[in-house]
N, C-alpha and C. Protein backbone atom coordinates (compact mmCIF):
# COMPACT_ATOMS: atom_id res chain seq x y z
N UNK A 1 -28.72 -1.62 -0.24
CA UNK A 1 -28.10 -1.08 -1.44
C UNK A 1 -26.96 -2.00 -1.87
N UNK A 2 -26.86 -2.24 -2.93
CA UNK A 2 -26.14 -2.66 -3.97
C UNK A 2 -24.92 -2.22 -4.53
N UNK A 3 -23.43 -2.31 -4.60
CA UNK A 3 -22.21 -2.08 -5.34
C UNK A 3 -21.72 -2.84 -5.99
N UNK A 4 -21.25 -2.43 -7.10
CA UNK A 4 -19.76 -3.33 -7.80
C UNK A 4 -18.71 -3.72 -7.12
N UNK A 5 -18.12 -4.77 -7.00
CA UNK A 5 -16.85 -4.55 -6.97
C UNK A 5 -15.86 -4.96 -7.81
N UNK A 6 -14.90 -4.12 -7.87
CA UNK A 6 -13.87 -4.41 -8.99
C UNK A 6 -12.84 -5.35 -9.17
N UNK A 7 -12.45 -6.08 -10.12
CA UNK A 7 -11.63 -7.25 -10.17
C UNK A 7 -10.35 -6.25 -10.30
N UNK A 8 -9.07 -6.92 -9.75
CA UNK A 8 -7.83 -6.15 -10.11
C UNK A 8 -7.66 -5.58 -11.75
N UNK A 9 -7.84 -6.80 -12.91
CA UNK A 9 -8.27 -6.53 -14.15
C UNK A 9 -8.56 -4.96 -14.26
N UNK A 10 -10.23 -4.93 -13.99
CA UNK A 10 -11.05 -3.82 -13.89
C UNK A 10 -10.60 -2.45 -13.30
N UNK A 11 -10.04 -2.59 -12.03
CA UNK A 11 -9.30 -1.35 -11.63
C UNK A 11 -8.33 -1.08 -12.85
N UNK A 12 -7.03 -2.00 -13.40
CA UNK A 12 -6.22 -1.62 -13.79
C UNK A 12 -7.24 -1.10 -15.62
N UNK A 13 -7.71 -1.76 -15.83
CA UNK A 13 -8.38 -0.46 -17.17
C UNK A 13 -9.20 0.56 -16.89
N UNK A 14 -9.80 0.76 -15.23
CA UNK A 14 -10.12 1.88 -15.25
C UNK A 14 -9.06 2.88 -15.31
N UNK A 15 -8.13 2.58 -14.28
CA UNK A 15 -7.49 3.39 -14.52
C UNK A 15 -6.09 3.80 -15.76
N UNK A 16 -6.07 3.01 -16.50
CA UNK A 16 -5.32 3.23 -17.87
C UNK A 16 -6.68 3.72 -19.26
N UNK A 17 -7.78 4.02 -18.79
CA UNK A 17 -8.64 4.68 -19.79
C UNK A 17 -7.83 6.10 -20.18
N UNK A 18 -7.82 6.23 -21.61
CA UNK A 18 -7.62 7.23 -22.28
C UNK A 18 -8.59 8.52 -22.54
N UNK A 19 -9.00 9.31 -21.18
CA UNK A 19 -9.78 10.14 -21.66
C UNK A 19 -9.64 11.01 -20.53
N UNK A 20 -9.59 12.37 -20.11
CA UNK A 20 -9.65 13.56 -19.49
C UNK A 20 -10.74 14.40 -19.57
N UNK A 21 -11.50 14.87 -18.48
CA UNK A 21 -12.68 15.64 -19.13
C UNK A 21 -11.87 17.00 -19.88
N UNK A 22 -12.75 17.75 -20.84
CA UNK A 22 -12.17 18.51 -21.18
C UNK A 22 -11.64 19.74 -20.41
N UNK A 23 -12.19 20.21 -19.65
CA UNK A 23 -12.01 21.43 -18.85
C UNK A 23 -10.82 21.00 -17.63
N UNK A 24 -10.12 19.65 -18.12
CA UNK A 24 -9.05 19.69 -16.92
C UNK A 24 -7.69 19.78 -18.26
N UNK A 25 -7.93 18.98 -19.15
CA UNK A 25 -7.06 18.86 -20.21
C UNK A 25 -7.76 18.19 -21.66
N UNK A 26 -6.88 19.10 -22.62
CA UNK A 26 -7.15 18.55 -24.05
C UNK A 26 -6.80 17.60 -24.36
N UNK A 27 -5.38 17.22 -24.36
CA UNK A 27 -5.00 15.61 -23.91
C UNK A 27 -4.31 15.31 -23.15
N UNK A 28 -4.46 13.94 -23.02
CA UNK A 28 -3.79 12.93 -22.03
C UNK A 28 -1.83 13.54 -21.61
N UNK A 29 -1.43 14.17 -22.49
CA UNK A 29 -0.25 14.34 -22.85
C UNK A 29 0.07 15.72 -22.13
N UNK A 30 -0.86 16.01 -21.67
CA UNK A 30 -1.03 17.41 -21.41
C UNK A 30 -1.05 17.82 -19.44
N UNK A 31 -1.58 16.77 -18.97
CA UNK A 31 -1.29 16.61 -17.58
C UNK A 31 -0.93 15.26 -17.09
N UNK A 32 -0.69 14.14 -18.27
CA UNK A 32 0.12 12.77 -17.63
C UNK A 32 -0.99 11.92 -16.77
N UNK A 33 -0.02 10.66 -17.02
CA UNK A 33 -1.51 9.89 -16.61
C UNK A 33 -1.43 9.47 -15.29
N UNK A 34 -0.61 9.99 -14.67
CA UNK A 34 -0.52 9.68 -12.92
C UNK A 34 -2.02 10.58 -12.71
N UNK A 35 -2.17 11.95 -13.30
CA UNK A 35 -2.94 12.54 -13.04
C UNK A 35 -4.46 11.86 -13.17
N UNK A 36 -4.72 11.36 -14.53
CA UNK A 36 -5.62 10.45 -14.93
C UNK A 36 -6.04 9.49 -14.04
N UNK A 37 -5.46 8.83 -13.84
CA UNK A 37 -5.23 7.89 -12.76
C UNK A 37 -5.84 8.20 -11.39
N UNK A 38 -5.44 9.15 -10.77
CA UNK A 38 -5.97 9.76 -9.68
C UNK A 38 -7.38 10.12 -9.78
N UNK A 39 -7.62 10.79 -11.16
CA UNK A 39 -9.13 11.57 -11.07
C UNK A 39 -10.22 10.34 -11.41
N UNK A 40 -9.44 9.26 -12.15
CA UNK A 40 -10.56 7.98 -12.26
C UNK A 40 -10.34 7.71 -10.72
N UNK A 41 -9.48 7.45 -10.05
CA UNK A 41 -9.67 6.89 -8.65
C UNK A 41 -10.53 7.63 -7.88
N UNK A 42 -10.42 9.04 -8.01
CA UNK A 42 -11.38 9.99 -7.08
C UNK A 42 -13.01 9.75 -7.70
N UNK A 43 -13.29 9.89 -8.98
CA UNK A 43 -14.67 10.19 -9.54
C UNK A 43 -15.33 8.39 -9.67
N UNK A 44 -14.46 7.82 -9.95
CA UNK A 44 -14.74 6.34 -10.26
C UNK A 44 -15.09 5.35 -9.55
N UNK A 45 -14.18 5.49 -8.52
CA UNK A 45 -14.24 4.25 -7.36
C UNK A 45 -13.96 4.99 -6.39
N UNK A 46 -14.39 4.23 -5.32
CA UNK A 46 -14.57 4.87 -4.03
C UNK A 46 -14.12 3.19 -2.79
N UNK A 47 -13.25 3.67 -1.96
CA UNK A 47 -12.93 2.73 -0.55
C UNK A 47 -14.12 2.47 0.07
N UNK A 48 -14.63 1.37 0.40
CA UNK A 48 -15.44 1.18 1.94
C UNK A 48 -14.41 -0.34 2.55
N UNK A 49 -14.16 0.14 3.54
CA UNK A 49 -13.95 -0.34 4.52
C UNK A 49 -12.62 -1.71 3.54
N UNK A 50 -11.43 -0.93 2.83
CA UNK A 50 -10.66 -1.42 2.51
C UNK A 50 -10.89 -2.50 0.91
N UNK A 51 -12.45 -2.24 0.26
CA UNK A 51 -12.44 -2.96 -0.58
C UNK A 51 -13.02 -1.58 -1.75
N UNK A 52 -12.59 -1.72 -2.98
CA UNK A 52 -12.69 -0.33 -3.78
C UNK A 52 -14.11 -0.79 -4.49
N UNK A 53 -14.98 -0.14 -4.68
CA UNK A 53 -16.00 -0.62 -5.45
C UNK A 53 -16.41 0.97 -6.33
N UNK A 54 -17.37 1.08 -7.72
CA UNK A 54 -17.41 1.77 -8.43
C UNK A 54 -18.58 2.67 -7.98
N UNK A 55 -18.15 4.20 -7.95
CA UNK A 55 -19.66 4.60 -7.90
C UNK A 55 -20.19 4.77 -8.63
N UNK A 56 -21.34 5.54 -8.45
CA UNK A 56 -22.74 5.70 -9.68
C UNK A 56 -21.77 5.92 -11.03
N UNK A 57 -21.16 6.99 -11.37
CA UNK A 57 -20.50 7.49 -12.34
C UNK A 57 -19.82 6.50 -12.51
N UNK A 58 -18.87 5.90 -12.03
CA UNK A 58 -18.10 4.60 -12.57
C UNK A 58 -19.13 3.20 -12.92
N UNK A 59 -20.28 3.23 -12.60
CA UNK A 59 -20.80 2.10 -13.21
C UNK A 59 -21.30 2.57 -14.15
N UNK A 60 -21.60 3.93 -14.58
CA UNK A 60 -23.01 4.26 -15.80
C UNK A 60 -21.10 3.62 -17.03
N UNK A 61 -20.27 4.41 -16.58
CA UNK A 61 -18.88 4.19 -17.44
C UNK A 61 -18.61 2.56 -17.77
N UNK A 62 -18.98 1.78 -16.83
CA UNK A 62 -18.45 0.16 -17.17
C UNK A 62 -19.93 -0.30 -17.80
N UNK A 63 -20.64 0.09 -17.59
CA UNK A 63 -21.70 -0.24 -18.77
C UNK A 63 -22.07 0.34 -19.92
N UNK A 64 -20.86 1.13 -20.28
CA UNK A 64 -21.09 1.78 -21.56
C UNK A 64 -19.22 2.28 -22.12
N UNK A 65 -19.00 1.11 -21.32
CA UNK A 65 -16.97 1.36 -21.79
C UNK A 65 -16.86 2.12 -23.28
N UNK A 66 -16.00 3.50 -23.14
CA UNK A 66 -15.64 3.54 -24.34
C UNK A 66 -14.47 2.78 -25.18
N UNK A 67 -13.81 2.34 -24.51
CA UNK A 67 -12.81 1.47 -24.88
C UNK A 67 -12.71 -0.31 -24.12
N UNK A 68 -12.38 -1.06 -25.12
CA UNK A 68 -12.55 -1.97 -24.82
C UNK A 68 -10.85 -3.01 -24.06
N UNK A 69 -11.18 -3.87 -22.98
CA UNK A 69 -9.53 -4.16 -22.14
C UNK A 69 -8.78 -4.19 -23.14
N UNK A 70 -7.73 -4.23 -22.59
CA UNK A 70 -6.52 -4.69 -23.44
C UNK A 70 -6.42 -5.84 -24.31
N UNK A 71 -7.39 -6.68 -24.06
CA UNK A 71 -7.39 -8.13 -24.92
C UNK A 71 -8.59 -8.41 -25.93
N UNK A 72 -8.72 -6.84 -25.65
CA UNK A 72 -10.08 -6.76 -27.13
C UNK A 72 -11.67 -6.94 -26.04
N UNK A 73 -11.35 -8.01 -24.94
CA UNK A 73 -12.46 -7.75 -24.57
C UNK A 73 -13.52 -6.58 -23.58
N UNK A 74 -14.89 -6.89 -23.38
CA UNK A 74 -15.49 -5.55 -22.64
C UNK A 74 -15.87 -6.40 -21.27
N UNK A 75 -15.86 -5.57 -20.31
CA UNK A 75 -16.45 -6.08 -18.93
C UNK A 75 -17.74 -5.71 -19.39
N UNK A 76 -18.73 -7.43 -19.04
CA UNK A 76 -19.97 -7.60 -18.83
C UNK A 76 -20.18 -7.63 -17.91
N UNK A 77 -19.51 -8.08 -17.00
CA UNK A 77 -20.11 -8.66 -15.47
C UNK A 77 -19.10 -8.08 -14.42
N UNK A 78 -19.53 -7.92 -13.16
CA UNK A 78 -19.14 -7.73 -12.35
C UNK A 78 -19.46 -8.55 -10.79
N UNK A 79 -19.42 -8.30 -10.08
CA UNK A 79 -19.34 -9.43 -9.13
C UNK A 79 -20.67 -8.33 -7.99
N UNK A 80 -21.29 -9.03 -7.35
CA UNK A 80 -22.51 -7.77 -6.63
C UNK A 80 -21.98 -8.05 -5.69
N UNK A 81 -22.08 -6.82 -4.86
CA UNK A 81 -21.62 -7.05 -3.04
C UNK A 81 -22.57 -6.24 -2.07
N UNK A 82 -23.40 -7.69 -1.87
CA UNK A 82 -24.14 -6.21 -0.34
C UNK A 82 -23.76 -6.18 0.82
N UNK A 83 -23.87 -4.89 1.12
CA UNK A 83 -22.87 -4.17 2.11
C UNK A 83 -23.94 -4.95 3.42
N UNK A 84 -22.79 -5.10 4.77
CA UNK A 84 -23.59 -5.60 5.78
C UNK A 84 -24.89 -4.91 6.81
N UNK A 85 -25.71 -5.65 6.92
CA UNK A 85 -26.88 -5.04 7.27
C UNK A 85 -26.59 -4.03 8.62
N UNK A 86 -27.30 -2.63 8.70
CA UNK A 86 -26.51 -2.02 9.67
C UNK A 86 -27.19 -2.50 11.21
N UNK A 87 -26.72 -2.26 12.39
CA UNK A 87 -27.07 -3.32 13.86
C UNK A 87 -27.38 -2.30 14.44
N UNK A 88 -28.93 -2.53 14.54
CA UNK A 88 -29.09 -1.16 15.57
C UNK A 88 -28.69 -1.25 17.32
């Protein structure tokens, strides 16, 4: 199996995305974006073994960014990482 992993870049616009599902908040303004922040870290990316890579839900999201980085541009690419073969 196959993961993303994220460039520092990439973490930092996941987690400065402007959006809350609705049923936690109407807006951003409304529970702060430390909060935001956290729930992209929980639903988005996920730790293995000290390196953060995106899960399912965070990749269907970087291939269909609703907002584009800070410099106008969109992440196309990402870097592939396969995980080490397990030793029986």
């Amino acid at each position: 199996m196959y993961r993303f992993m994220l460039s520092e870049a990439e973490w930092d616009w996941l987690v400065r995305l402007q959006f809350t599902p609705r049923r936690l908040a109407a807006t951003l303004e409304e529970v702060g974006s430390l909060v935001v922040a956290n729930l992209l870290r929980l639903k988005l990316v996920e730790e293995v073994e000290g390196y953060h890579h995106l899960t399912e839900r965070g990749t269907r999201l970087i291939e269909t960014p609703p907002r584009p980085l800070p410099d106008g541009s969109r992440i196309v690419k990402l870097q592939w990482v396969k995980p080490p073969a397990d030793s029986a």
